[in-house]
PDB file of N, CA and C in Angstrom:
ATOM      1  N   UNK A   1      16.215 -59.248   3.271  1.00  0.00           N
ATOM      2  CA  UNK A   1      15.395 -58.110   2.896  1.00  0.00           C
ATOM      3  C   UNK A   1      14.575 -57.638   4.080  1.00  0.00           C
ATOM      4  N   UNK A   2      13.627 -58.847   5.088  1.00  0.00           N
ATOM      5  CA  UNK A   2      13.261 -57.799   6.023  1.00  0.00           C
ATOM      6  C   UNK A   2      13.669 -57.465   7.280  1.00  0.00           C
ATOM      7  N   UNK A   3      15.313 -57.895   7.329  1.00  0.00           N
ATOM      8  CA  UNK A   3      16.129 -57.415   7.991  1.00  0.00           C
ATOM      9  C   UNK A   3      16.495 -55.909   8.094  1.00  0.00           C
ATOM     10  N   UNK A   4      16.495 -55.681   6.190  1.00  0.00           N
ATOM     11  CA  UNK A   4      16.730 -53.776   5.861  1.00  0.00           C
ATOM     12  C   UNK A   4      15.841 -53.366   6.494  1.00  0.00           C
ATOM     13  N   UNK A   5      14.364 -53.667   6.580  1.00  0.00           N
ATOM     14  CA  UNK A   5      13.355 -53.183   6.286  1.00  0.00           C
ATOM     15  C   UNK A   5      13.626 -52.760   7.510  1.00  0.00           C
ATOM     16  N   UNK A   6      13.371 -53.610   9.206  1.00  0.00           N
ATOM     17  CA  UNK A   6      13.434 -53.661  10.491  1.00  0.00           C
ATOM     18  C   UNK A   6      14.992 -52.267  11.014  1.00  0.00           C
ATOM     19  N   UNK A   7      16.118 -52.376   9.815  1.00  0.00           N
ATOM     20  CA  UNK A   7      17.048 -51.716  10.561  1.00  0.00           C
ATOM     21  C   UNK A   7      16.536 -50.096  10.209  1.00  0.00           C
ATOM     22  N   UNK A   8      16.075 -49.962   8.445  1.00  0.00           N
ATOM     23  CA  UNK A   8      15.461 -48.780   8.239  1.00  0.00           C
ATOM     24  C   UNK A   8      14.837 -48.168   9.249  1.00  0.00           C
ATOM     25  N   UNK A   9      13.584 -49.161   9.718  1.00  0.00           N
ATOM     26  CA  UNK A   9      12.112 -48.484  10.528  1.00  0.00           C
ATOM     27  C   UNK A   9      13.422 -48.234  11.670  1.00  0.00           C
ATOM     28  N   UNK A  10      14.376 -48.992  12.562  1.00  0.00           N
ATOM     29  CA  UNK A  10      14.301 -48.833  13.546  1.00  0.00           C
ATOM     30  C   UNK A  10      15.864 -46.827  13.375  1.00  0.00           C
ATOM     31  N   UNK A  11      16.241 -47.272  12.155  1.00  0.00           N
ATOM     32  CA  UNK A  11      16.950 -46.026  12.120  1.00  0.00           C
ATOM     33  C   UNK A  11      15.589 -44.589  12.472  1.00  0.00           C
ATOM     34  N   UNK A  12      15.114 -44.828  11.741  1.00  0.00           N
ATOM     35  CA  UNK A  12      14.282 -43.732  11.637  1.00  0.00           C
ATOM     36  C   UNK A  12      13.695 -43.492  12.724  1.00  0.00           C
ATOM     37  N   UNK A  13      13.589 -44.115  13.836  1.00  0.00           N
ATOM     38  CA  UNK A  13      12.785 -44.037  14.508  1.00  0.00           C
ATOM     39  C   UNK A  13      13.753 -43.620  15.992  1.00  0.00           C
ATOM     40  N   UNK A  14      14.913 -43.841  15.764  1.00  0.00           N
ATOM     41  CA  UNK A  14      16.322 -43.016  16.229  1.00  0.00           C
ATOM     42  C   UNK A  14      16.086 -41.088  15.587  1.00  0.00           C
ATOM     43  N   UNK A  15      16.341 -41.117  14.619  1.00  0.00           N
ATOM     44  CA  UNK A  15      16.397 -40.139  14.172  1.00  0.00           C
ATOM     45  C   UNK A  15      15.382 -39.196  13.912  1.00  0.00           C
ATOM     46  N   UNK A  16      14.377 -39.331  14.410  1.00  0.00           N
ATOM     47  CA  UNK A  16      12.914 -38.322  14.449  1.00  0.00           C
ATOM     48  C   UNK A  16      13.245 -37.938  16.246  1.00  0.00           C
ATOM     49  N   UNK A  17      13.515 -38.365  17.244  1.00  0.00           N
ATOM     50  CA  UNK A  17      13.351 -37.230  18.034  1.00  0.00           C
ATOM     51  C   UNK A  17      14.668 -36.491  17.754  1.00  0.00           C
ATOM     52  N   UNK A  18      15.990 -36.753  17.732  1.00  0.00           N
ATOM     53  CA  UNK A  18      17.006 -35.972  17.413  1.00  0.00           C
ATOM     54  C   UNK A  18      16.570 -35.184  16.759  1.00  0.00           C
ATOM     55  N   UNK A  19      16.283 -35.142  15.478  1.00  0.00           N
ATOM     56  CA  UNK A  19      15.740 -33.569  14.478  1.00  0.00           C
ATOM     57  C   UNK A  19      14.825 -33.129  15.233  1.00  0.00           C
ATOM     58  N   UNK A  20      13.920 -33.220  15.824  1.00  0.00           N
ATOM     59  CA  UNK A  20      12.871 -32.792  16.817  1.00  0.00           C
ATOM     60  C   UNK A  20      13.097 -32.105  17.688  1.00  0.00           C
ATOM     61  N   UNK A  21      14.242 -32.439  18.650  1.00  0.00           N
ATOM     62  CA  UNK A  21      15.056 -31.681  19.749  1.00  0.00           C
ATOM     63  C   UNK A  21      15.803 -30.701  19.213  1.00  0.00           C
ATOM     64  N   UNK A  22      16.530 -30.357  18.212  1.00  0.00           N
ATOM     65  CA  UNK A  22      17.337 -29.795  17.383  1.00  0.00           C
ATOM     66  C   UNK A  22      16.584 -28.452  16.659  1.00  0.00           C
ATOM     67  N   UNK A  23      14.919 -28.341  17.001  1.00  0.00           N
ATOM     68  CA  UNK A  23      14.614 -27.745  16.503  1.00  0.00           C
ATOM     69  C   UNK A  23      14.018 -26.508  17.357  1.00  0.00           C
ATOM     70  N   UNK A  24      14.089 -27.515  18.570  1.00  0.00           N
ATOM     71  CA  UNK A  24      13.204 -26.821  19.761  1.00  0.00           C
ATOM     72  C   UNK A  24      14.583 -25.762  21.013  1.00  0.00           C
ATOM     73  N   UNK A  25      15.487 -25.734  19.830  1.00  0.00           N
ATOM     74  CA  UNK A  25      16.575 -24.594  21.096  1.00  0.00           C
ATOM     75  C   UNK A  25      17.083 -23.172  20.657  1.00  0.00           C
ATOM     76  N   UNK A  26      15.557 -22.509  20.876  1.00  0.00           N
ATOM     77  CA  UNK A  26      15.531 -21.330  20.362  1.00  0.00           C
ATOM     78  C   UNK A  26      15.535 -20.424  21.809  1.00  0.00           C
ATOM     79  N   UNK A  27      16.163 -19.345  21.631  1.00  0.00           N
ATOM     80  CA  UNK A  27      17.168 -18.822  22.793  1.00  0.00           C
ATOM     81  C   UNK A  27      15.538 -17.743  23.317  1.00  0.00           C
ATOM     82  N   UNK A  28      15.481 -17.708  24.338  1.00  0.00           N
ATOM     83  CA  UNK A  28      14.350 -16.706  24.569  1.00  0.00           C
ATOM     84  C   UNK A  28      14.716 -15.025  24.387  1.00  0.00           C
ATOM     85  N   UNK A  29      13.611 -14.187  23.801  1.00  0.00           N
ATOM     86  CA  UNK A  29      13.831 -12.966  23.831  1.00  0.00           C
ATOM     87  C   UNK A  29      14.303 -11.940  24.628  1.00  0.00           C
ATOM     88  N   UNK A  30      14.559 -11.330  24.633  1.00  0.00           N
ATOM     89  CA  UNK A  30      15.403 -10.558  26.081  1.00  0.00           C
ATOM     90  C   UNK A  30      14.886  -9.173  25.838  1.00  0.00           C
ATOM     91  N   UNK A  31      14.772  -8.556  26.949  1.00  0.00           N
ATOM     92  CA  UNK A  31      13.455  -7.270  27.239  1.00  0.00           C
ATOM     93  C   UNK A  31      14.360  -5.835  26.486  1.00  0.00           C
ATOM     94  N   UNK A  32      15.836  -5.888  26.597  1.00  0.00           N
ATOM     95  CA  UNK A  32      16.650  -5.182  25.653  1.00  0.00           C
ATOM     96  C   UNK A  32      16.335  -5.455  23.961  1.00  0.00           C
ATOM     97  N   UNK A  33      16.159  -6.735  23.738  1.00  0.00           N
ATOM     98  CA  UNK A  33      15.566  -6.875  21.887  1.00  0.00           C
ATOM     99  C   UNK A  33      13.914  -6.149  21.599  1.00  0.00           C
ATOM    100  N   UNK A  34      13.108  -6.663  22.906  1.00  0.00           N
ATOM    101  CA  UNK A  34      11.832  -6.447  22.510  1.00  0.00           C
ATOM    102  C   UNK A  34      11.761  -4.872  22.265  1.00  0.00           C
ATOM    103  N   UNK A  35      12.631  -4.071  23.586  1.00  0.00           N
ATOM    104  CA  UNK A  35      12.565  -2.505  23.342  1.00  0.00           C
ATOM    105  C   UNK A  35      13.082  -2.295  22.075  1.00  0.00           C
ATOM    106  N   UNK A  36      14.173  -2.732  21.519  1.00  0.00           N
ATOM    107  CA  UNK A  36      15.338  -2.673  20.285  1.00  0.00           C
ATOM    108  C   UNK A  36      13.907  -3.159  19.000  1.00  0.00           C
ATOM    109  N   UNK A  37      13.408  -3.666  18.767  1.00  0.00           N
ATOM    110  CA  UNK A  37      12.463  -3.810  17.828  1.00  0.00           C
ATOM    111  C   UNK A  37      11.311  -3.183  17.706  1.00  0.00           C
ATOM    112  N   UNK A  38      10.319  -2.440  19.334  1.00  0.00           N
ATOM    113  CA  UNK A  38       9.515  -1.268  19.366  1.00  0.00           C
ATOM    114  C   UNK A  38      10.284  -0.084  18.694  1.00  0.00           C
ATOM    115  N   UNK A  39      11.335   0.182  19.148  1.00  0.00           N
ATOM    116  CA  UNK A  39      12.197   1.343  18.540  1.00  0.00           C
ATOM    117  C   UNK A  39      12.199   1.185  17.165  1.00  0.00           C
ATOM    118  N   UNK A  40      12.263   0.464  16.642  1.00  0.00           N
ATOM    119  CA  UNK A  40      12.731  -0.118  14.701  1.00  0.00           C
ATOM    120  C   UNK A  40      11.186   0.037  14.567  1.00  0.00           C
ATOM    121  N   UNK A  41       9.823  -0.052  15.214  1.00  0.00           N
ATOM    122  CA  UNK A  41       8.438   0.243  14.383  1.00  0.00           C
ATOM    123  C   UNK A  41       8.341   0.990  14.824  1.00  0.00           C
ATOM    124  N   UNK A  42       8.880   1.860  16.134  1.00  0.00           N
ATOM    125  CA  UNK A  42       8.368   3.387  15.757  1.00  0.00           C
ATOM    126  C   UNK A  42       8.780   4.474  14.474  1.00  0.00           C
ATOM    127  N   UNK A  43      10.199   3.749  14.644  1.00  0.00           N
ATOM    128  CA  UNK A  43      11.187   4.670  13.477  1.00  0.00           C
ATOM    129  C   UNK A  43       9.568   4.448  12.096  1.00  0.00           C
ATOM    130  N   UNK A  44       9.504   3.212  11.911  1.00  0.00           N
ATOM    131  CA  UNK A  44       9.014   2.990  10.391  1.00  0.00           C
ATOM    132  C   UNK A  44       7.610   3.376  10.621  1.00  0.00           C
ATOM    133  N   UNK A  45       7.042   3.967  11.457  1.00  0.00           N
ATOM    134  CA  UNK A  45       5.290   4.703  11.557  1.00  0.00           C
ATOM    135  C   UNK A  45       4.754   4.095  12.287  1.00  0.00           C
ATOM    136  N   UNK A  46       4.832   2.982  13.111  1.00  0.00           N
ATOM    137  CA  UNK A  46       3.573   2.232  14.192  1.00  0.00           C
ATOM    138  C   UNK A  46       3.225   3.410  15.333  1.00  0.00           C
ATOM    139  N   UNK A  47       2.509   3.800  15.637  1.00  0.00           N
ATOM    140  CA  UNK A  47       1.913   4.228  17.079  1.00  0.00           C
ATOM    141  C   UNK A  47       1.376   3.441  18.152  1.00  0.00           C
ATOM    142  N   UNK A  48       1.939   2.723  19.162  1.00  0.00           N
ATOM    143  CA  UNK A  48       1.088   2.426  19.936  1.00  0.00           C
ATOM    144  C   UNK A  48      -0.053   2.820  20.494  1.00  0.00           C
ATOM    145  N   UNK A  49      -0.255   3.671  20.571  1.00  0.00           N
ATOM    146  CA  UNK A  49      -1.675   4.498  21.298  1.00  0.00           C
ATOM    147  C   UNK A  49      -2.863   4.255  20.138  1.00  0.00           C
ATOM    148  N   UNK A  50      -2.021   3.994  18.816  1.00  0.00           N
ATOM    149  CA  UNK A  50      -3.605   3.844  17.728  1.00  0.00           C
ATOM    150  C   UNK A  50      -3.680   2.833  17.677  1.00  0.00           C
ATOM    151  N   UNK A  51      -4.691   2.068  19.081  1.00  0.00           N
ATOM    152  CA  UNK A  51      -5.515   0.886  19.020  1.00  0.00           C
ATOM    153  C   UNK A  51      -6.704   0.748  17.824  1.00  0.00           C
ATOM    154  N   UNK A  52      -6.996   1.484  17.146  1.00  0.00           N
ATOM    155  CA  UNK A  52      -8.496   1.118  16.783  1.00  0.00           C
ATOM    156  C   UNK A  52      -7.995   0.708  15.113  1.00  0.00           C
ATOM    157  N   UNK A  53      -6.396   1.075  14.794  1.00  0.00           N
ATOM    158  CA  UNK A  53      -6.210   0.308  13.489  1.00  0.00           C
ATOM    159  C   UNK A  53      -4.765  -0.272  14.068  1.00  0.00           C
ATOM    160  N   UNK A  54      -5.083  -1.291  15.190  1.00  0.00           N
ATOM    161  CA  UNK A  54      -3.785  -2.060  15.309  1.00  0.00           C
ATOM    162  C   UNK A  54      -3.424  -3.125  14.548  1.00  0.00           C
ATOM    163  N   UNK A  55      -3.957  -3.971  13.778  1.00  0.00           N
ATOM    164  CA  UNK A  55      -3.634  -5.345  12.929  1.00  0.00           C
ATOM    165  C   UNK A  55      -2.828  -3.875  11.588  1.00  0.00           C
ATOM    166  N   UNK A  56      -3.495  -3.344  10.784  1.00  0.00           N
ATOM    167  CA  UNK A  56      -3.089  -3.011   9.847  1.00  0.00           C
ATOM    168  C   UNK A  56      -1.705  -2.040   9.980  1.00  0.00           C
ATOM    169  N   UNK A  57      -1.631  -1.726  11.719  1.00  0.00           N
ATOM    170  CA  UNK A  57      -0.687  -0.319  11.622  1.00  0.00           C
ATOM    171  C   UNK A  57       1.029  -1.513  11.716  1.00  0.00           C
ATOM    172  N   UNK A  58       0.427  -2.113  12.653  1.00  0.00           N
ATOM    173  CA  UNK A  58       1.916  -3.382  12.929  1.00  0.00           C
ATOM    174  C   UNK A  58       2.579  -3.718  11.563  1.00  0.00           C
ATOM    175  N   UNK A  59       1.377  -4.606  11.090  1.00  0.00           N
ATOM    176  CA  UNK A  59       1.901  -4.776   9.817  1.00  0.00           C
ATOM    177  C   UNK A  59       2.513  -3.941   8.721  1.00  0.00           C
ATOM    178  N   UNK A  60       2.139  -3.384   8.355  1.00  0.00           N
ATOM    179  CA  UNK A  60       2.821  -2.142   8.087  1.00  0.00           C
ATOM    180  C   UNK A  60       4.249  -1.534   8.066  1.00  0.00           C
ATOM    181  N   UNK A  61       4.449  -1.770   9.538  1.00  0.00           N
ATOM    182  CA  UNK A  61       5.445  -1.220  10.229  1.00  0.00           C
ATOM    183  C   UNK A  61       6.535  -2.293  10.075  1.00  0.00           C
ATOM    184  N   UNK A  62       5.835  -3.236   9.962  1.00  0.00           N
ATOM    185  CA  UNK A  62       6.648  -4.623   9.977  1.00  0.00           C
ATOM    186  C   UNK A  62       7.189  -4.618   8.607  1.00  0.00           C
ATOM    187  N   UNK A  63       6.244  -4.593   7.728  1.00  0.00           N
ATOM    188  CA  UNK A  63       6.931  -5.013   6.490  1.00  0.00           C
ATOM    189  C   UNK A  63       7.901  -3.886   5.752  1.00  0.00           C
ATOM    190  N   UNK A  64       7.633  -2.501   5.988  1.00  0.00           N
ATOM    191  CA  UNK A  64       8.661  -1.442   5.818  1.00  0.00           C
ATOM    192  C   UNK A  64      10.011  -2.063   6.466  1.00  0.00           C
ATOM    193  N   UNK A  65       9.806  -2.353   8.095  1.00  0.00           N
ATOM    194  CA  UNK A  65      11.117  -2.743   8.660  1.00  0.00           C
ATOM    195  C   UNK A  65      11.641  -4.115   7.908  1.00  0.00           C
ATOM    196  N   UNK A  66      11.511  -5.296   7.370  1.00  0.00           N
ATOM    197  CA  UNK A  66      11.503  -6.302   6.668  1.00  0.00           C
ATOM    198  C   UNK A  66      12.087  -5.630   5.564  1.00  0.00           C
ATOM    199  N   UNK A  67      11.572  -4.804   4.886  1.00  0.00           N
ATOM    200  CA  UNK A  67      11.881  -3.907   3.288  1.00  0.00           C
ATOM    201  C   UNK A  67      12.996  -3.062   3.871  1.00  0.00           C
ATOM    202  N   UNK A  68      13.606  -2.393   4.213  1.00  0.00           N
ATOM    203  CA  UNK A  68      14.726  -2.345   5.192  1.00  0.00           C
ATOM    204  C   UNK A  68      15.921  -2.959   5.407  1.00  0.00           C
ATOM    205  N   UNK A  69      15.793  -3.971   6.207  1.00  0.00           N
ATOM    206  CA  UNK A  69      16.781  -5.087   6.272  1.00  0.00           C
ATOM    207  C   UNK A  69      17.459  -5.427   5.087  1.00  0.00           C
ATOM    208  N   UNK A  70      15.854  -6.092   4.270  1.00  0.00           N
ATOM    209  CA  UNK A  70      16.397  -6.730   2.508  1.00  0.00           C
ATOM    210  C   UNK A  70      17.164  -5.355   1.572  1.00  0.00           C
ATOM    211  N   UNK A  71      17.543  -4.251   2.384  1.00  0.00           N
ATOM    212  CA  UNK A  71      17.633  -3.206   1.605  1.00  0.00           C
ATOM    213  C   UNK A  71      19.270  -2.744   1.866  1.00  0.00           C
ATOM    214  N   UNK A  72      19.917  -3.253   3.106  1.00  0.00           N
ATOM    215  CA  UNK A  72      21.055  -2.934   3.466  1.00  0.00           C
ATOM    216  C   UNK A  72      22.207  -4.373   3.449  1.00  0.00           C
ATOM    217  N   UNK A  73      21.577  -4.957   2.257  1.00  0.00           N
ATOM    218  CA  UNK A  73      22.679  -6.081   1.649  1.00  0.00           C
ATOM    219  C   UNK A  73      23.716  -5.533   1.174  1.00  0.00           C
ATOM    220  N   UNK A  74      24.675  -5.810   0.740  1.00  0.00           N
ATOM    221  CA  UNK A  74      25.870  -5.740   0.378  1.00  0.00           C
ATOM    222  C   UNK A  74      25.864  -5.996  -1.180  1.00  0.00           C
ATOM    223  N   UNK A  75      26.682  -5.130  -2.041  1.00  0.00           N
ATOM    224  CA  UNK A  75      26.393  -5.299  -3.823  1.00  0.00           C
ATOM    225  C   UNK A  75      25.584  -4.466  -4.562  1.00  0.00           C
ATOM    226  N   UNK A  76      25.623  -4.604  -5.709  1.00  0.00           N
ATOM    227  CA  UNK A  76      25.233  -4.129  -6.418  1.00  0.00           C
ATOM    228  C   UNK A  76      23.738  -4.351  -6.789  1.00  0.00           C
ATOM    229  N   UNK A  77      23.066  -2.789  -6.848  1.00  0.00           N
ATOM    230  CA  UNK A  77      21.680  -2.969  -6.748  1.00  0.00           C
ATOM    231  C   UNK A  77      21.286  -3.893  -7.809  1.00  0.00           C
ATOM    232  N   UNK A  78      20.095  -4.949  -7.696  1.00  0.00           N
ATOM    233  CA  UNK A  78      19.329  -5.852  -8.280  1.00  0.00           C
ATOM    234  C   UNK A  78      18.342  -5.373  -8.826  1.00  0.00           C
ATOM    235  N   UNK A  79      17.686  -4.340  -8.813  1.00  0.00           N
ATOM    236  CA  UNK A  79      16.664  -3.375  -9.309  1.00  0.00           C
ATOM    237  C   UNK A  79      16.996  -2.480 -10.727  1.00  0.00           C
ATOM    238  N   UNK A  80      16.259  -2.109 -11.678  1.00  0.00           N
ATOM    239  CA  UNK A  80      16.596  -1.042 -12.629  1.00  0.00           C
ATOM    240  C   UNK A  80      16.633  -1.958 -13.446  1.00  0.00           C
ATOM    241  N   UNK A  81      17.165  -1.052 -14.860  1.00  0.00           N
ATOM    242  CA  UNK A  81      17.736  -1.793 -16.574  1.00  0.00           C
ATOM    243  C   UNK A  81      18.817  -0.825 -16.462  1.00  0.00           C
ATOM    244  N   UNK A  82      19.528  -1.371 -17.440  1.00  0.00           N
ATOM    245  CA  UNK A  82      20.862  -1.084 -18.038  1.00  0.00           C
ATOM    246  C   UNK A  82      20.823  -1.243 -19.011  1.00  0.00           C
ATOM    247  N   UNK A  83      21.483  -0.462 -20.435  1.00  0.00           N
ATOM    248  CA  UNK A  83      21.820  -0.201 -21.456  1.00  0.00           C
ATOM    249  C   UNK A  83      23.106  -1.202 -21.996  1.00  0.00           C
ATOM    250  N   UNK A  84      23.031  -1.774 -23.279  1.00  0.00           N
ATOM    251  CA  UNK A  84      24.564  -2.060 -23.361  1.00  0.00           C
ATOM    252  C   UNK A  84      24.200  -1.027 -25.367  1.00  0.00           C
ATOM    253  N   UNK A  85      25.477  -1.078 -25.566  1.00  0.00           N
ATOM    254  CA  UNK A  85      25.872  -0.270 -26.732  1.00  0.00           C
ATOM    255  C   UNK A  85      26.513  -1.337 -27.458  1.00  0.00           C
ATOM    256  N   UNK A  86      25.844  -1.286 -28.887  1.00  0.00           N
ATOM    257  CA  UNK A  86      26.588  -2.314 -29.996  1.00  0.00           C
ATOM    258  C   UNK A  86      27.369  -1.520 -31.439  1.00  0.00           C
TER     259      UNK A  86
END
């Protein structure tokens, strides 16, 4: 029994930096996406130049573009009622 115990701790203790490393290989942004995503909040209303409501204008802009995305799925709309006839 505290043979399991010793192979458990020592598995685990294998397997926490692996998931750890695995999490950390995220590709850096590239100055073509950052323009490609200013373009997608201008389309949806952000102004850069209106500093004096910047937290609320981003956001904004963000979540229209977010509402967007979730909007050009594939299928049949999920929204509305429907009728059935008996």
């Amino acid at each position: 029994m505290n043979s399991l115990i010793k192979a458990a701790v020592v598995a685990a203790i294998v397997a926490v930096p692996a998931l750890s490393f695995a999490q950390s290989q995220q590709q850096p942004v590239t100055r073509a996406q950052v323009r490609a995503e200013l373009a997608q909040l201008r389309a949806a209303g952000y102004d850069p130049s209106d500093w004096m409501h910047y937290p609320e204008n981003i956001q904004a802009a963000e979540a229209r573009v977010a509402a967007d995305k979730a909007n050009t799925a594939y299928g049949p709309s999920t929204s509305g009622t429907s009728q059935s006839s008996q």
